[in-house]
N, C-alpha and C. Protein backbone atom coordinates (compact mmCIF):
# COMPACT_ATOMS: atom_id res chain seq x y z
N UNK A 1 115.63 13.19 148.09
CA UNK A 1 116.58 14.01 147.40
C UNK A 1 116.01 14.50 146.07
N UNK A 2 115.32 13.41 145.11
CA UNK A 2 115.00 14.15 144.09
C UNK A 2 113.87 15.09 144.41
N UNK A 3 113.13 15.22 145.64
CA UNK A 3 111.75 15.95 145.29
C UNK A 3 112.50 17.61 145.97
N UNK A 4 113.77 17.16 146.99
CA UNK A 4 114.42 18.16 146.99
C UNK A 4 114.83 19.43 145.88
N UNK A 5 115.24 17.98 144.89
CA UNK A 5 116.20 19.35 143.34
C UNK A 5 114.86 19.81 142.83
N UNK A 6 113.53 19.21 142.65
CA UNK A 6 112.57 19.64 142.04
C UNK A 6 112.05 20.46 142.47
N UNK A 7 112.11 20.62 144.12
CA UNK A 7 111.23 21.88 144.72
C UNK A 7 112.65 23.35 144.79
N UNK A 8 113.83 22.78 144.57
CA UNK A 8 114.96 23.64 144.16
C UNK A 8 114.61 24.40 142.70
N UNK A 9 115.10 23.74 141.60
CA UNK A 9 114.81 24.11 140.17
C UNK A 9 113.23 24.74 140.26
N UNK A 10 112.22 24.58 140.36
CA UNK A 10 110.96 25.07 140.64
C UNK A 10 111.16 26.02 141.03
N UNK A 11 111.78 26.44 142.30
CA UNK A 11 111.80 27.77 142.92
C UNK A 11 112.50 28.98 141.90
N UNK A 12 113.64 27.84 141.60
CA UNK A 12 114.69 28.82 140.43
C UNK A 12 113.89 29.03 139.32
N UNK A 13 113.07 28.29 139.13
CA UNK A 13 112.50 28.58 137.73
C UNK A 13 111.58 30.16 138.04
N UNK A 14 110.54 29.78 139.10
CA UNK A 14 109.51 30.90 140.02
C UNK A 14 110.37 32.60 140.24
N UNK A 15 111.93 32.27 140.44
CA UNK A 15 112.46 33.79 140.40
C UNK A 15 113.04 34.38 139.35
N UNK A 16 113.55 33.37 138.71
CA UNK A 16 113.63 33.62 137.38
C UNK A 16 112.38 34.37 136.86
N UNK A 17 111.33 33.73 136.50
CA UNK A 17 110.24 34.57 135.88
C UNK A 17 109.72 35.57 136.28
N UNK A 18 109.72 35.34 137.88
CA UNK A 18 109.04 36.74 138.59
C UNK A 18 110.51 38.04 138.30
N UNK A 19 111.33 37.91 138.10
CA UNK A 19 112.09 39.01 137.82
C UNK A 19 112.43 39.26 136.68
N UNK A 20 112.47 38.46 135.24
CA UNK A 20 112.08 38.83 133.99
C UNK A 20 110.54 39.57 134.13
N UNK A 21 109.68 39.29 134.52
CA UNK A 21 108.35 40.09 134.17
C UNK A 21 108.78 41.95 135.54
N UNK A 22 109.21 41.16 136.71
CA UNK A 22 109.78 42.95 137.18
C UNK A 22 110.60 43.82 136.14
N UNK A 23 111.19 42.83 135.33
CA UNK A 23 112.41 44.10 134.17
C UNK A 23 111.48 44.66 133.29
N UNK A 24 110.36 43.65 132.47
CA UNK A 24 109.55 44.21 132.25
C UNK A 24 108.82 45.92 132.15
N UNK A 25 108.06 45.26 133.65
CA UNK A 25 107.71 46.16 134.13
C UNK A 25 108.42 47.99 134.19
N UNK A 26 109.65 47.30 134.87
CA UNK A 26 110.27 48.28 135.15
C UNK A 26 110.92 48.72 133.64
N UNK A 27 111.01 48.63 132.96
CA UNK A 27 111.22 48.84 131.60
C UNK A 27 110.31 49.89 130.72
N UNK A 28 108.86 49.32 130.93
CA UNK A 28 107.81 50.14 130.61
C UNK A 28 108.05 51.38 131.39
N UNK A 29 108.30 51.27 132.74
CA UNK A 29 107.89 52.38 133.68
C UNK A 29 109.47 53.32 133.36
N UNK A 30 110.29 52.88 132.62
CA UNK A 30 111.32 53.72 132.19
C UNK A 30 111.04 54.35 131.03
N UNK A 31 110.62 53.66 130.09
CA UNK A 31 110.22 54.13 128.64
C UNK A 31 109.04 55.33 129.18
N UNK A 32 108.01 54.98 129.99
CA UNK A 32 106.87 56.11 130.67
C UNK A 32 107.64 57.32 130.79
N UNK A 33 109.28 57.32 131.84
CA UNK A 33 109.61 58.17 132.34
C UNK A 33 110.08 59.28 131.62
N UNK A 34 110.82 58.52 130.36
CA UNK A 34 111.76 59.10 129.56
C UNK A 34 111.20 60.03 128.77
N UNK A 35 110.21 59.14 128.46
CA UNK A 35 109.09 59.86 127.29
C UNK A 35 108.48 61.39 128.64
N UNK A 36 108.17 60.68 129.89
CA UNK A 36 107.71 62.22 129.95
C UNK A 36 108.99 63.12 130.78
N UNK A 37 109.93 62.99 130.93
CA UNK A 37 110.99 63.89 130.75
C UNK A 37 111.33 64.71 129.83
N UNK A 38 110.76 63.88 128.23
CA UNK A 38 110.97 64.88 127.22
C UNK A 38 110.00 65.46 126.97
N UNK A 39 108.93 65.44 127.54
CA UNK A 39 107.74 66.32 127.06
C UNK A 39 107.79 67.40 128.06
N UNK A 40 108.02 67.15 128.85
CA UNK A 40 108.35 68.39 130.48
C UNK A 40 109.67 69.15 129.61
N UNK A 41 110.68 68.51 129.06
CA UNK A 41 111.72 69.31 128.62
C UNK A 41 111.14 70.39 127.50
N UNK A 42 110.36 69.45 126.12
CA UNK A 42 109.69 70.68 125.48
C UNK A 42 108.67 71.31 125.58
N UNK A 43 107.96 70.91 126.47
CA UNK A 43 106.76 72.33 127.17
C UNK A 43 107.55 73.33 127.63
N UNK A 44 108.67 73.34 128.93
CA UNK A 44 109.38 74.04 128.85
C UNK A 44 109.95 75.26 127.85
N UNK A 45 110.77 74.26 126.96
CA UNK A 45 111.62 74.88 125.86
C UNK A 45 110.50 75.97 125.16
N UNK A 46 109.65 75.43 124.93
CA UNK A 46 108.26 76.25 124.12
C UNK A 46 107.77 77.59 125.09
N UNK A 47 107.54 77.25 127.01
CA UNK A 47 106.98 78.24 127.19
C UNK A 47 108.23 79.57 127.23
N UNK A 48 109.27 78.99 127.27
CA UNK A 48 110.38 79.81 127.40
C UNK A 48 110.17 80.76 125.83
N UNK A 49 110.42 79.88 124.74
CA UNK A 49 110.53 80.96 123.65
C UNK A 49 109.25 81.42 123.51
N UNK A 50 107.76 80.92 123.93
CA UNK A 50 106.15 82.08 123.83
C UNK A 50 106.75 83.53 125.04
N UNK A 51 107.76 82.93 125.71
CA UNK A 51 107.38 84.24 126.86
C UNK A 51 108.73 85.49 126.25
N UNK A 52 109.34 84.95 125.60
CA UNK A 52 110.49 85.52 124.82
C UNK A 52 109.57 86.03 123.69
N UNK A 53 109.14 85.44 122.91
CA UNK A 53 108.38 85.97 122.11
C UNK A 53 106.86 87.07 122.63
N UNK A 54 106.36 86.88 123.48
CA UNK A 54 105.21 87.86 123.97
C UNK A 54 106.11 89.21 124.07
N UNK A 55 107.13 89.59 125.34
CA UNK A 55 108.02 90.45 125.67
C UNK A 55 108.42 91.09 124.36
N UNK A 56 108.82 90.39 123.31
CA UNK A 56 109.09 91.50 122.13
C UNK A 56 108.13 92.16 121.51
N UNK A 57 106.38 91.33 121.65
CA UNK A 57 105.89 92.29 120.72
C UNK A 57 105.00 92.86 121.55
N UNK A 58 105.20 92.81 123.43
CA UNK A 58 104.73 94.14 124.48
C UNK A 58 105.81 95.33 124.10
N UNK A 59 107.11 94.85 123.93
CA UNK A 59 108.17 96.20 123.64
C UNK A 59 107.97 97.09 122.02
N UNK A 60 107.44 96.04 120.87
CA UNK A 60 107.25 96.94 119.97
C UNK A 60 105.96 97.50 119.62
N UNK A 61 104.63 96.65 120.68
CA UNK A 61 103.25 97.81 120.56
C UNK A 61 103.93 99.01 121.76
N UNK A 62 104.73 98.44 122.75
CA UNK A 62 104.92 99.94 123.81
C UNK A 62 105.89 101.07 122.53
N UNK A 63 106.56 100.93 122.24
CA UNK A 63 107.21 101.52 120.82
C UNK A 63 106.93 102.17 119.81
N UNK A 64 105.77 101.55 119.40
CA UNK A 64 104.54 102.16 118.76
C UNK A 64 104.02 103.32 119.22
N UNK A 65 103.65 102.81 120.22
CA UNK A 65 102.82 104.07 121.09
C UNK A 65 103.80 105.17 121.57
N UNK A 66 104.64 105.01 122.09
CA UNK A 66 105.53 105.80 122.65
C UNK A 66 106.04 106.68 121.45
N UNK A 67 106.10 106.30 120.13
CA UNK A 67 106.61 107.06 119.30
C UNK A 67 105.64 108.49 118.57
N UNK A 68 104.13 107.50 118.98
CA UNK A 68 102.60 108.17 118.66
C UNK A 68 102.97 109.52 119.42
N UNK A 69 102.76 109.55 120.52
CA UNK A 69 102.85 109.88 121.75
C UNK A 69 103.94 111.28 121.50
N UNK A 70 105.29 110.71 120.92
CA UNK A 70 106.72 111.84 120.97
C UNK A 70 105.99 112.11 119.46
N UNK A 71 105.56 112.13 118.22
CA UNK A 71 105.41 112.93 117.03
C UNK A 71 103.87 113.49 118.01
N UNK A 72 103.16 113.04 117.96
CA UNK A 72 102.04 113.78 118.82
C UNK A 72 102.37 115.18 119.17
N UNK A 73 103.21 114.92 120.10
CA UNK A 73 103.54 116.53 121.60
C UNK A 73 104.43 117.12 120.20
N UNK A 74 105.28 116.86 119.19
CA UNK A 74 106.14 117.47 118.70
C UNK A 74 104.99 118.35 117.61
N UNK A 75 104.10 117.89 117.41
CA UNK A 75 103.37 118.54 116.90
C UNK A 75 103.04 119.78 116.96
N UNK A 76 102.29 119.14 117.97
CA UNK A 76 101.45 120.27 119.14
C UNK A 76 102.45 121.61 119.33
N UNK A 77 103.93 121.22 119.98
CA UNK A 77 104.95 121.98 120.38
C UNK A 77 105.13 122.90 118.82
N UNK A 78 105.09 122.47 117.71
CA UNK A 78 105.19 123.23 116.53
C UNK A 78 104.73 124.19 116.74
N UNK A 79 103.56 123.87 116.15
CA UNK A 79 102.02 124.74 115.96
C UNK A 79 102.41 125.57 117.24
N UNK A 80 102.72 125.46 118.58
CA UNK A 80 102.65 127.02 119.08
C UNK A 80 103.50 127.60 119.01
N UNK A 81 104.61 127.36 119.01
CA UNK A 81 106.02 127.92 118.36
C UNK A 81 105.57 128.88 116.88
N UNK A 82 104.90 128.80 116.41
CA UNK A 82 104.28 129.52 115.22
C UNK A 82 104.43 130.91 115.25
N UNK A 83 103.18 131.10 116.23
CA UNK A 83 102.88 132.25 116.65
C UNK A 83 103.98 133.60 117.45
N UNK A 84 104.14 134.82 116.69
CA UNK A 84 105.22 135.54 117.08
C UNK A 84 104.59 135.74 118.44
N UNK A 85 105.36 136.42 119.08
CA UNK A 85 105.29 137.35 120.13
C UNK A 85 105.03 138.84 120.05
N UNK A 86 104.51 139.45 120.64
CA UNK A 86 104.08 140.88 120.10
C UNK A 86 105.07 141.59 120.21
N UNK A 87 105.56 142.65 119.72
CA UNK A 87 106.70 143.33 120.10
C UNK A 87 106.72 144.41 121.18
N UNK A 88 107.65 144.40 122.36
CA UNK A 88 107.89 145.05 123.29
C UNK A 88 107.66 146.24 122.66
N UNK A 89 107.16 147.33 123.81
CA UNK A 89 107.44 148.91 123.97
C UNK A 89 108.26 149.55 124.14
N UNK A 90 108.78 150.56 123.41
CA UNK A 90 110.36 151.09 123.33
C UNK A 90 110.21 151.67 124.85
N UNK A 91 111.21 152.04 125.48
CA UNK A 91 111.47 152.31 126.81
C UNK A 91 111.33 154.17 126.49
N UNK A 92 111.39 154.32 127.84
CA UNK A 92 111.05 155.85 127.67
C UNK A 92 112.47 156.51 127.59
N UNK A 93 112.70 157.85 126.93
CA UNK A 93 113.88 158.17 126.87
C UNK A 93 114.76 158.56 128.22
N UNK A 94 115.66 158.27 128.86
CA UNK A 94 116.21 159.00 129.94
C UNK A 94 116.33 160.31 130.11
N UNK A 95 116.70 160.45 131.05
CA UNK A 95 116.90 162.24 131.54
C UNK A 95 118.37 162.35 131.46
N UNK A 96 118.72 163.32 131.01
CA UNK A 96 120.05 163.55 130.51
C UNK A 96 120.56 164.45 131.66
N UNK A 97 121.62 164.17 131.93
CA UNK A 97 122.23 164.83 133.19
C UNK A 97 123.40 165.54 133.05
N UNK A 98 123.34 166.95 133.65
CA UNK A 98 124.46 167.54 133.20
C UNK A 98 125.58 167.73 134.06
N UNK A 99 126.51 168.06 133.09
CA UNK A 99 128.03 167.22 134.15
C UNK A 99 128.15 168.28 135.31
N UNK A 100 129.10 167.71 136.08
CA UNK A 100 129.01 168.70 137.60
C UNK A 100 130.58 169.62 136.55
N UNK A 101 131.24 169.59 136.47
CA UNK A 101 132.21 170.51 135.61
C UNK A 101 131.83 171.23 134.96
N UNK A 102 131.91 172.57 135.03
CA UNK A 102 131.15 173.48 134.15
C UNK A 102 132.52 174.73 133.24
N UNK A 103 133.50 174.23 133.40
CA UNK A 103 134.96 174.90 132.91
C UNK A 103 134.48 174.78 131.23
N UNK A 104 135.22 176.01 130.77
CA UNK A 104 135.14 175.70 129.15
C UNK A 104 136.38 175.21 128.87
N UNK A 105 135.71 175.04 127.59
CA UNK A 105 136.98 173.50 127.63
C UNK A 105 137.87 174.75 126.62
N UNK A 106 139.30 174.19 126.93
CA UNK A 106 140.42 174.83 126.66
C UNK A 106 141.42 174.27 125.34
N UNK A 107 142.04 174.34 124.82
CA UNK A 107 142.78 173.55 123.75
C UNK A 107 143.90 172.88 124.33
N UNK A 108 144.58 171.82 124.07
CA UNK A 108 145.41 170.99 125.37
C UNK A 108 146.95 171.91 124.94
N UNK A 109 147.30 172.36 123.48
CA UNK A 109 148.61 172.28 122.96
C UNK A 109 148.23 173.82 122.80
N UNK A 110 149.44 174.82 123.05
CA UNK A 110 149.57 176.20 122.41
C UNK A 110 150.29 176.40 121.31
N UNK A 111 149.65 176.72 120.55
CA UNK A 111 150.24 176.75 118.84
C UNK A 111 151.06 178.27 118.90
């Protein structure tokens, strides 16, 4: 009986320890996890605002240019706008046509 409780308590003692050193373990391997959950969270967070941030300053070099581009042609469009146009040729005079009525003309009222 006693070598019974001793190989009892022994055993209890044996799971006892082997599962304090698993919490351990598993402890570390939580602290591992956590820690890289938050580094996956701010790589993230970061590539999100670099790609937010790239997009604004592709929209204000395209902006740039695009504005180059509209004073450019408005230029250009000036400068030929400048120049008059020559002035048309007066048209030739018509042919005057004479009326088919050939009555002299009469006074409408007798005084």
């Amino acid at each position: 009986m006693k070598q019974f409780l001793s190989i009892l308590f022994m055993s209890i003692g044996l799971l006892l320890l082997f599962s304090s050193f698993q919490n351990e373990v598993s402890e570390k391997d939580r602290r591992k996890q956590l820690i890289d959950a938050e580094i996956k969270k701010r790589l993230n967070d970061y590539r999100i605002t670099e790609i937010a941030n790239c997009q604004k300053r592709a929209l204000n070099e395209a902006s740039a240019i695009v504005d180059s581009i509209l004073i450019a042609n408005a230029i250009n469009v000036r400068a030929d706008n400048t120049v008059k146009p020559p002035k048309p040729d007066k048209p030739e005079k018509p042919e005057i046509l004479q009326a088919k009525d050939s009555l002299p003309v009469e006074p409408l009222f007798d005084n």
